[in-house]
PDB file of N, CA and C in Angstrom:
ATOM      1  N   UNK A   1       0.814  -1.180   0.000  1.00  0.00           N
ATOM      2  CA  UNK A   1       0.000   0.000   0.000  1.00  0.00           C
ATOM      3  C   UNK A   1       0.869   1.261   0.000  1.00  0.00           C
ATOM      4  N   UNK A   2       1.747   1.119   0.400  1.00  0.00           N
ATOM      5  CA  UNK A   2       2.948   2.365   0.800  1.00  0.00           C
ATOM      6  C   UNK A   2       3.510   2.806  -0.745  1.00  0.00           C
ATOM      7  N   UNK A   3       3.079   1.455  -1.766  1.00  0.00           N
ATOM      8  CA  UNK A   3       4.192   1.871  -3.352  1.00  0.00           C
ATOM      9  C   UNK A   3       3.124   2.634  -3.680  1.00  0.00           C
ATOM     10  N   UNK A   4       1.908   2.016  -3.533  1.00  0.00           N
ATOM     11  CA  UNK A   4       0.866   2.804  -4.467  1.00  0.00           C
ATOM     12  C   UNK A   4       0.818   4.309  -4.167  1.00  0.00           C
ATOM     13  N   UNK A   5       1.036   4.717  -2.766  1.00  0.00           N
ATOM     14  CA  UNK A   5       0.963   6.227  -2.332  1.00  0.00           C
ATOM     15  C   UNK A   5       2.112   6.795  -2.678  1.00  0.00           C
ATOM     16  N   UNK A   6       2.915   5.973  -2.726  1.00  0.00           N
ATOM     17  CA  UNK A   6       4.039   6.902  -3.556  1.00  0.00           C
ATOM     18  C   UNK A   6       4.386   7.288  -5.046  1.00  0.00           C
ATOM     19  N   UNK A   7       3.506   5.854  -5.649  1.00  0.00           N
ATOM     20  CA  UNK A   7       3.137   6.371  -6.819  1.00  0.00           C
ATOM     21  C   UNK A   7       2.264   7.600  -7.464  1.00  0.00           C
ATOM     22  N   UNK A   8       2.040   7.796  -6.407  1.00  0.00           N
ATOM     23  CA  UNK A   8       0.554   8.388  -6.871  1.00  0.00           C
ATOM     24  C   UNK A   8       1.504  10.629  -6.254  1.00  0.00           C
ATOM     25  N   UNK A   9       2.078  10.274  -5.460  1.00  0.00           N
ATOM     26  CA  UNK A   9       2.563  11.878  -5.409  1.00  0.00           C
ATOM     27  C   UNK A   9       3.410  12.017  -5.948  1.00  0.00           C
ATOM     28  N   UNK A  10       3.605  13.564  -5.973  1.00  0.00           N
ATOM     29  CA  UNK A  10       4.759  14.181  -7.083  1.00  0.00           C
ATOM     30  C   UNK A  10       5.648  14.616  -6.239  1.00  0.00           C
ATOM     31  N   UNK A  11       6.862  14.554  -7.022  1.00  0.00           N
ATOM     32  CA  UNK A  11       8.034  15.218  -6.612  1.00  0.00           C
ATOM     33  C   UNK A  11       7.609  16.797  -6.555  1.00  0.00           C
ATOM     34  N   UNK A  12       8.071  17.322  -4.908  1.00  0.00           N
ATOM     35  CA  UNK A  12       7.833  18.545  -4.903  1.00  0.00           C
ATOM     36  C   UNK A  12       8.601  19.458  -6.435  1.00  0.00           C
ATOM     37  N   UNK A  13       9.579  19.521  -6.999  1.00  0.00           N
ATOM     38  CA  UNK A  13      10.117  20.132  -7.918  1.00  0.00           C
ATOM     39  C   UNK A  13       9.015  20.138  -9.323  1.00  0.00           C
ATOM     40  N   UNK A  14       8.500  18.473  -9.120  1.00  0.00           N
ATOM     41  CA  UNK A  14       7.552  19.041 -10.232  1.00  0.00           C
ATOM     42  C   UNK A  14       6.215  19.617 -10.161  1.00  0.00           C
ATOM     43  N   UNK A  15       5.845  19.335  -9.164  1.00  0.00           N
ATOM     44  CA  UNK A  15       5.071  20.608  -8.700  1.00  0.00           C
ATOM     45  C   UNK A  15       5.011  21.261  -8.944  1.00  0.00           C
ATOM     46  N   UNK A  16       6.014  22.107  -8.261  1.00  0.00           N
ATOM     47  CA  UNK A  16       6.824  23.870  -8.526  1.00  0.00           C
ATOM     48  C   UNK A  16       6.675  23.684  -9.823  1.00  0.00           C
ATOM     49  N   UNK A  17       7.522  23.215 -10.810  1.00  0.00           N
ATOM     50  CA  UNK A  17       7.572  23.290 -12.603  1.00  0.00           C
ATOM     51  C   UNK A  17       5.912  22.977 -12.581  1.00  0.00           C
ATOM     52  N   UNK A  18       5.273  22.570 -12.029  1.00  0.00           N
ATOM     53  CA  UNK A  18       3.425  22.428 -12.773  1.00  0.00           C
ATOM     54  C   UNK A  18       2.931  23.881 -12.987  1.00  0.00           C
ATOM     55  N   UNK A  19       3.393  24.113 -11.274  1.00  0.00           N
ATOM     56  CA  UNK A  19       2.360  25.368 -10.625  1.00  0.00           C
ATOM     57  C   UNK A  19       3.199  26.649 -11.380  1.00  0.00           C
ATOM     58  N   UNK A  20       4.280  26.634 -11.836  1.00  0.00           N
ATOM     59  CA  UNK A  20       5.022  27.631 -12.720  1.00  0.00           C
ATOM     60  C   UNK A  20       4.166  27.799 -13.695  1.00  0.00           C
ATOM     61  N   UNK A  21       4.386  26.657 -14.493  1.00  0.00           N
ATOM     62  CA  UNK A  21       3.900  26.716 -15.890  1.00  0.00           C
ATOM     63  C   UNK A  21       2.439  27.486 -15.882  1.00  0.00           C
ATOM     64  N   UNK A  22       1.551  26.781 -15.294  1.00  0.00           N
ATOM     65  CA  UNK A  22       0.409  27.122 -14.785  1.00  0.00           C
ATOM     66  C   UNK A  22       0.251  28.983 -14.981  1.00  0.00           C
ATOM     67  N   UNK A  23       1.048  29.329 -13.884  1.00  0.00           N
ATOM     68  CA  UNK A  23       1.009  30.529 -13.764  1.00  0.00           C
ATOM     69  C   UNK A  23       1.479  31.332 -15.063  1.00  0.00           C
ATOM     70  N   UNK A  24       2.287  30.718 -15.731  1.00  0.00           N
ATOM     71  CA  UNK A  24       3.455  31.409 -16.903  1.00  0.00           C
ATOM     72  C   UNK A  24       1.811  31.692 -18.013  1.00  0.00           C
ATOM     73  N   UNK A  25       1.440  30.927 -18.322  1.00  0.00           N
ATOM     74  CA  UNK A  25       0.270  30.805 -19.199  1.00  0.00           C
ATOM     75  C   UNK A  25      -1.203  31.139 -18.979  1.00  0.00           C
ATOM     76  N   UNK A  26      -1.424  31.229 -17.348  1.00  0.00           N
ATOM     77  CA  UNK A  26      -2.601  32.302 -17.142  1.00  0.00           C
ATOM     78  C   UNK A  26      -2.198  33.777 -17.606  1.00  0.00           C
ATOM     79  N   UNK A  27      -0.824  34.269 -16.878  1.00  0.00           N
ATOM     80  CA  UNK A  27      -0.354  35.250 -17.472  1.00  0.00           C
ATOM     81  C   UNK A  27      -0.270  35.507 -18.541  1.00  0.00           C
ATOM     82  N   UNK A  28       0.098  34.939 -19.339  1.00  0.00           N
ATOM     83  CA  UNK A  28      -0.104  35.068 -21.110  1.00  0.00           C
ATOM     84  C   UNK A  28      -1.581  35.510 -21.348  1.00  0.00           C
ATOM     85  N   UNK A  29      -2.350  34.525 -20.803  1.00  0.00           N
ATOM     86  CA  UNK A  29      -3.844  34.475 -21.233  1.00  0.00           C
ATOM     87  C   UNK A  29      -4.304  35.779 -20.382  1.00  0.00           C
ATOM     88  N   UNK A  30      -4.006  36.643 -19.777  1.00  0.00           N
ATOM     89  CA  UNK A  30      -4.343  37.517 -18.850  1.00  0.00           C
ATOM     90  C   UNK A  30      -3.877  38.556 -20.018  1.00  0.00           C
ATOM     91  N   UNK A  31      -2.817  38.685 -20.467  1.00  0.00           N
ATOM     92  CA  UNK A  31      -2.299  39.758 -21.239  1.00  0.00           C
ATOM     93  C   UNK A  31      -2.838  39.970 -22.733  1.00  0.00           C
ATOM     94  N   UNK A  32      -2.931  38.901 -23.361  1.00  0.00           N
ATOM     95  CA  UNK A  32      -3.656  38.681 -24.333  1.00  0.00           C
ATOM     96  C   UNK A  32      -5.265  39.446 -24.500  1.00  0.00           C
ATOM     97  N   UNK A  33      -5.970  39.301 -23.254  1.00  0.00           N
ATOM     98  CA  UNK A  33      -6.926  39.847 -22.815  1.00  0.00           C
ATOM     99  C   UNK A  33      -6.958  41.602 -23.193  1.00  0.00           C
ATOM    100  N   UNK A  34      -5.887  41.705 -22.289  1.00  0.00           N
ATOM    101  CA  UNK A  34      -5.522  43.101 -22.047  1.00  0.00           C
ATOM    102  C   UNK A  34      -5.276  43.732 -23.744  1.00  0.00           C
ATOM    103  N   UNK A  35      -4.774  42.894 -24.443  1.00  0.00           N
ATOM    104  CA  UNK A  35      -3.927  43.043 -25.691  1.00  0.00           C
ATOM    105  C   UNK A  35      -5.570  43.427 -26.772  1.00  0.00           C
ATOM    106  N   UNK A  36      -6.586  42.992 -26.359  1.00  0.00           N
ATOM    107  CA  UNK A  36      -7.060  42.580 -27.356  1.00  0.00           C
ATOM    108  C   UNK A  36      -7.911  43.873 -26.683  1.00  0.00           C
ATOM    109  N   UNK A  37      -8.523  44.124 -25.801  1.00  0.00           N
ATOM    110  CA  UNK A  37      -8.762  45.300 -25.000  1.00  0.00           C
ATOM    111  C   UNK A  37      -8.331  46.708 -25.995  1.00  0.00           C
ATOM    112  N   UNK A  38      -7.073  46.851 -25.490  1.00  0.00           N
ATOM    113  CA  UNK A  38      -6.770  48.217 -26.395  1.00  0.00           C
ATOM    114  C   UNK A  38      -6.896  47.628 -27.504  1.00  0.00           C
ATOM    115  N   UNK A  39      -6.670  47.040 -28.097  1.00  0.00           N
ATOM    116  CA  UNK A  39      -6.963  47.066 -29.831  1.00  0.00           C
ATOM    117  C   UNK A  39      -8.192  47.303 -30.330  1.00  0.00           C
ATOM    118  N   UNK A  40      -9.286  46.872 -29.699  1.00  0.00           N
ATOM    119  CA  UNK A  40     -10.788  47.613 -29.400  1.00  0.00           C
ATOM    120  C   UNK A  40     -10.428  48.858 -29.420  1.00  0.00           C
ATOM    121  N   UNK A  41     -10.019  49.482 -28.199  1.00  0.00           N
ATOM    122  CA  UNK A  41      -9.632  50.978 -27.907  1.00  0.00           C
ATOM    123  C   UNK A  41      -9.318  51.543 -29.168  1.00  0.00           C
ATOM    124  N   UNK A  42      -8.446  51.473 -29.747  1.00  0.00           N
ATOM    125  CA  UNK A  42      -7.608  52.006 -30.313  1.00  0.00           C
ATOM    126  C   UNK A  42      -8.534  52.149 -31.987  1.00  0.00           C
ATOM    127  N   UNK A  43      -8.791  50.890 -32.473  1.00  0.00           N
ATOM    128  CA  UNK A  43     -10.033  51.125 -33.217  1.00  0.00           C
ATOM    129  C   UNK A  43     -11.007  51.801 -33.028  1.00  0.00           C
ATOM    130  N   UNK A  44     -12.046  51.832 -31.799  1.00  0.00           N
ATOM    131  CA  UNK A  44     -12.988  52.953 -31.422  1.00  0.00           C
ATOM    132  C   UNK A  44     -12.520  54.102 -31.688  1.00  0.00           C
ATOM    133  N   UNK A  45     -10.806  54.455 -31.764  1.00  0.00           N
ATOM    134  CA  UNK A  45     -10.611  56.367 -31.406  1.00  0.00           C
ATOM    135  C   UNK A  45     -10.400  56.013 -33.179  1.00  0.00           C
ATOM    136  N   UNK A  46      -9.509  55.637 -33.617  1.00  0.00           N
ATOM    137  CA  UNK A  46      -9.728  56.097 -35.240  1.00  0.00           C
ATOM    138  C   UNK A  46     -11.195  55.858 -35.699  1.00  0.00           C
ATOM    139  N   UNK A  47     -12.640  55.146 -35.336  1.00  0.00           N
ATOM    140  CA  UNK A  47     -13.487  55.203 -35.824  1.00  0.00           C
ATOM    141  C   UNK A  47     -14.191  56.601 -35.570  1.00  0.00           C
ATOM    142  N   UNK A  48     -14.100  56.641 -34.034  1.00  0.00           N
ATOM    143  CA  UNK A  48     -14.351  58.051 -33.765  1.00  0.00           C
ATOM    144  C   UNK A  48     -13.745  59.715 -34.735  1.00  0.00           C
ATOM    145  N   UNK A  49     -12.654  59.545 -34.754  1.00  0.00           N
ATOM    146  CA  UNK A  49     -11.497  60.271 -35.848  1.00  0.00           C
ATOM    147  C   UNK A  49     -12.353  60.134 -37.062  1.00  0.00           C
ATOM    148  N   UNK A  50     -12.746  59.325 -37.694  1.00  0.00           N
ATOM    149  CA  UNK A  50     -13.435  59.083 -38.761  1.00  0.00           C
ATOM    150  C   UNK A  50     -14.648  60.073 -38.712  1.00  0.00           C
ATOM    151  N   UNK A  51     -15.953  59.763 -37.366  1.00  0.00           N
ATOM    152  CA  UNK A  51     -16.942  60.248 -37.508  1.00  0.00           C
ATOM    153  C   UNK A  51     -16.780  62.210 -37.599  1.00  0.00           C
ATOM    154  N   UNK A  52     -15.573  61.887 -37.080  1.00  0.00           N
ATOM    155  CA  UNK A  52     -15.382  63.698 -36.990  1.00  0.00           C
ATOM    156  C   UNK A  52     -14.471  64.586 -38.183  1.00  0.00           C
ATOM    157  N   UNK A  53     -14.370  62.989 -39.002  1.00  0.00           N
ATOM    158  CA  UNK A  53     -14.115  63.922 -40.412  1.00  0.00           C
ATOM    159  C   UNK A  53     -12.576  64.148 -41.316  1.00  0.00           C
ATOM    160  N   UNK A  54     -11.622  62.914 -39.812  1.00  0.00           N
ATOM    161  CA  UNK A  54     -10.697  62.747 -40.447  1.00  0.00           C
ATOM    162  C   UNK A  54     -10.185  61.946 -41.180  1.00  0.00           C
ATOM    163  N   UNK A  55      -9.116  61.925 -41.826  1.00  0.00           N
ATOM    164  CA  UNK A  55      -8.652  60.667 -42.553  1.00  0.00           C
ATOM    165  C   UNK A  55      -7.556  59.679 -41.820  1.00  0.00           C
ATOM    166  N   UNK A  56      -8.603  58.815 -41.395  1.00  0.00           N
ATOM    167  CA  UNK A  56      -8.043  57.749 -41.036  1.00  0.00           C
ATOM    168  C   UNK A  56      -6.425  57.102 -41.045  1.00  0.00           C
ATOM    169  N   UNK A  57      -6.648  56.649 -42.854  1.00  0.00           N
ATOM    170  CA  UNK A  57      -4.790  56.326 -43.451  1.00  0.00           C
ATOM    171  C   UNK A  57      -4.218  57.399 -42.911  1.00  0.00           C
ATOM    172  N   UNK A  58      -4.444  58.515 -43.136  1.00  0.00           N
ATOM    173  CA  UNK A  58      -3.157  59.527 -42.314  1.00  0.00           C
ATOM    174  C   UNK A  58      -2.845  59.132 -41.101  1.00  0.00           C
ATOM    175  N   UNK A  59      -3.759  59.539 -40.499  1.00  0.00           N
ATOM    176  CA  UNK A  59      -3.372  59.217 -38.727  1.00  0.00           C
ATOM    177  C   UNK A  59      -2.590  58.044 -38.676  1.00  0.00           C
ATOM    178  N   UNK A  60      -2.990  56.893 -38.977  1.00  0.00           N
ATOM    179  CA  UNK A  60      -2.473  55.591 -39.202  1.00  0.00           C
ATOM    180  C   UNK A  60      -0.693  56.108 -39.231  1.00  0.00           C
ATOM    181  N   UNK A  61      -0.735  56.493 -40.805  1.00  0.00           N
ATOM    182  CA  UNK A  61       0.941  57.362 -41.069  1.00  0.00           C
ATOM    183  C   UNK A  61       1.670  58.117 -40.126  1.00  0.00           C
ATOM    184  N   UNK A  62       0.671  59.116 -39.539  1.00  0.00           N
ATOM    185  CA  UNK A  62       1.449  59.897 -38.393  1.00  0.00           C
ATOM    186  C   UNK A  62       1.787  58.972 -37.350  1.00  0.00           C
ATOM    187  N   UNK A  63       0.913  58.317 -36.828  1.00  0.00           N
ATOM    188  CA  UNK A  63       1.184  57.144 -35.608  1.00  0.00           C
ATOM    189  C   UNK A  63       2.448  56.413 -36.052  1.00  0.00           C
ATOM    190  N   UNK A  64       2.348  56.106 -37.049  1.00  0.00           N
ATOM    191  CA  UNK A  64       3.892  55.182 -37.645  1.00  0.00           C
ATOM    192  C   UNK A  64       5.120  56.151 -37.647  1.00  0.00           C
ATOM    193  N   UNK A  65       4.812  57.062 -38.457  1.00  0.00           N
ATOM    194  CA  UNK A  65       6.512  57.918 -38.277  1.00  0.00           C
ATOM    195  C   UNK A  65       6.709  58.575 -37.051  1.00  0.00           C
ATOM    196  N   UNK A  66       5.435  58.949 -36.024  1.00  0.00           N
ATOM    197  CA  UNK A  66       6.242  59.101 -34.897  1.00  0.00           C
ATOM    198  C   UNK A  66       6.991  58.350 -34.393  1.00  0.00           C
ATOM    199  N   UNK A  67       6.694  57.161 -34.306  1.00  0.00           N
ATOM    200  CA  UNK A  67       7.082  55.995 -33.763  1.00  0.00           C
ATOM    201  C   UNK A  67       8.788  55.557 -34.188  1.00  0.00           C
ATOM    202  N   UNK A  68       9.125  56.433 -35.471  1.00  0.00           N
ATOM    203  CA  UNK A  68      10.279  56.387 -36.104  1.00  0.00           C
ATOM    204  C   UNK A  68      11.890  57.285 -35.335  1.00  0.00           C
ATOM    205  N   UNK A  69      12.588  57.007 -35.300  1.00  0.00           N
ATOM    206  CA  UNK A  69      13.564  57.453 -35.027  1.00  0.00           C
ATOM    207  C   UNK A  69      13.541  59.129 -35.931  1.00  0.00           C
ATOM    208  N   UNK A  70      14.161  59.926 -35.445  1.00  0.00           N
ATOM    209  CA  UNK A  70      13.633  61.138 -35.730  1.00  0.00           C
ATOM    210  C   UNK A  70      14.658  61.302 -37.174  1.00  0.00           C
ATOM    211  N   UNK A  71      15.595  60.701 -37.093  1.00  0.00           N
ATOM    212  CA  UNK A  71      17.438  60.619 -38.376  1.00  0.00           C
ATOM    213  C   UNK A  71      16.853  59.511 -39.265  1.00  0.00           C
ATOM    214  N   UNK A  72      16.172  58.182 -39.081  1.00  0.00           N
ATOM    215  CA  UNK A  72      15.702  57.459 -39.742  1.00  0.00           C
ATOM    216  C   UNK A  72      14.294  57.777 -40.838  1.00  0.00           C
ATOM    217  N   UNK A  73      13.546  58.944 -39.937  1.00  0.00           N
ATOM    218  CA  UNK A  73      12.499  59.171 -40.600  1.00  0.00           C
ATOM    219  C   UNK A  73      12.982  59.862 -41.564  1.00  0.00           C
ATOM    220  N   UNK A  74      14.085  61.060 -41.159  1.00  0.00           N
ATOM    221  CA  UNK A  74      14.299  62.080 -42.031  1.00  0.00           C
ATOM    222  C   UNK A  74      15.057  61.375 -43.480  1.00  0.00           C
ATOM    223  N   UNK A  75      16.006  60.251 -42.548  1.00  0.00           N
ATOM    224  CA  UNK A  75      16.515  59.832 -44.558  1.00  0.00           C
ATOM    225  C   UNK A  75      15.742  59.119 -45.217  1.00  0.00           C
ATOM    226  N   UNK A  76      14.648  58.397 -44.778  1.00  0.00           N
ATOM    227  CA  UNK A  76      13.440  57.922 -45.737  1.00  0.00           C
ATOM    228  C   UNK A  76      12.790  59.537 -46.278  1.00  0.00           C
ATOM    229  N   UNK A  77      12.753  60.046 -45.550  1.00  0.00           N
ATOM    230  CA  UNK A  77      11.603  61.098 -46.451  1.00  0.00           C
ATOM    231  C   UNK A  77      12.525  61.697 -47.731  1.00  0.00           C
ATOM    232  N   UNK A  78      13.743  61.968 -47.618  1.00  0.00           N
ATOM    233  CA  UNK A  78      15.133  62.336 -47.957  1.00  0.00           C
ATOM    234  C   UNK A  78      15.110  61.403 -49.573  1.00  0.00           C
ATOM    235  N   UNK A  79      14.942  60.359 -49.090  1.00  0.00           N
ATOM    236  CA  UNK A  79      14.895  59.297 -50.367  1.00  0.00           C
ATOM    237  C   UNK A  79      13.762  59.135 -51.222  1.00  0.00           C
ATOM    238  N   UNK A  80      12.590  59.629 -50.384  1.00  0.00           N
ATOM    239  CA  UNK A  80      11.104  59.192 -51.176  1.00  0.00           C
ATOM    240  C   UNK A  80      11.292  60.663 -52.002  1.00  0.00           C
ATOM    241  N   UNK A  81      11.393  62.036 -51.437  1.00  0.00           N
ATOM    242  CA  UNK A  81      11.818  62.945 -52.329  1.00  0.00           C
ATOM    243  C   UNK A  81      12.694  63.286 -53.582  1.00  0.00           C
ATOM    244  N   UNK A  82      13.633  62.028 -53.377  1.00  0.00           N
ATOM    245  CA  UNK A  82      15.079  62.140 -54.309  1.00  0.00           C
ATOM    246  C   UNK A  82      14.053  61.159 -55.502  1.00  0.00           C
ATOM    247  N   UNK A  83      13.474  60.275 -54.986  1.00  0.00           N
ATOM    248  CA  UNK A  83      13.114  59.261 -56.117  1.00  0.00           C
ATOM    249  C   UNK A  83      11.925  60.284 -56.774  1.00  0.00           C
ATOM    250  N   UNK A  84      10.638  60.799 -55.926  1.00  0.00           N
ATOM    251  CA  UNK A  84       9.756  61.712 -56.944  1.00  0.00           C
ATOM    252  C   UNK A  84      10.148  62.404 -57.531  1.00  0.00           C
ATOM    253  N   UNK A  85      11.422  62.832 -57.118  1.00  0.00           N
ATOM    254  CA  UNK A  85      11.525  64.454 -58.157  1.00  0.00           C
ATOM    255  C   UNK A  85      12.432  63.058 -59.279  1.00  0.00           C
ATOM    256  N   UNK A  86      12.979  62.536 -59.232  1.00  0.00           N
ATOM    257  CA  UNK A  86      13.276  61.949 -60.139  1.00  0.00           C
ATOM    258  C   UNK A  86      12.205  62.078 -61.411  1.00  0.00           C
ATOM    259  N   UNK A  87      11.227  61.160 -60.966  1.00  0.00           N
ATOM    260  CA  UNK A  87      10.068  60.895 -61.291  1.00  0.00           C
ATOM    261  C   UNK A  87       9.340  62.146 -62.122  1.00  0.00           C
ATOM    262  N   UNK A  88       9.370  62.909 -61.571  1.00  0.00           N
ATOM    263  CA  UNK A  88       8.657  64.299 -61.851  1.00  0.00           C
ATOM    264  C   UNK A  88       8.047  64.525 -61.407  1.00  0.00           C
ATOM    265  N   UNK A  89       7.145  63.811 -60.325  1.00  0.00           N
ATOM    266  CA  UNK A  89       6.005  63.846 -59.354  1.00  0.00           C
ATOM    267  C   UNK A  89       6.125  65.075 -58.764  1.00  0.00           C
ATOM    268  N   UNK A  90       7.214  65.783 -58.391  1.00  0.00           N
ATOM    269  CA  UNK A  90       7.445  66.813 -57.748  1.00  0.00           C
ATOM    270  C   UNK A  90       7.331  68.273 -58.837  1.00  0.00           C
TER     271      UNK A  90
END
């Protein structure tokens, strides 16, 4: 009777590694939550932006090149200019 009860419990370590994991992946699933939350958000304010008349793709653009290094943005714009006037666009 004594093998069977020992069969039957876990090594405290794997435990710990259960109750880790456990936790590692509620957390995920907790953030994910959160993740999907603002992305709602964030859609509602450009829909809102919309109802009040702006253009959307822009904002979109501004949100992106802020997000840009301020020397990185400038030699892309630097280059998209060199290629239109190429072009004649300019």
């Amino acid at each position: 009777m004594a093998i069977a009860t020992a069969v039957n419990e876990e090594a405290p370590a794997t435990k710990f590694a259960k109750d880790q994991l456990r936790s590692i992946i509620e957390r995920i699933e907790r953030l994910e939550e959160e993740k999907k939350a603002i992305s709602d958000d964030i859609r509602d304010v450009y829909a809102e932006s919309k109802g009040n008349g702006f253009d959307v793709k822009a904002l979109r653009t501004i949100v992106r090149l802020r997000k840009q290094d301020p020397n990185e943005r400038a030699e892309a714009e630097t280059i998209l200019e060199t290629y239109m006037q190429a072009l004649g666009m300019l």
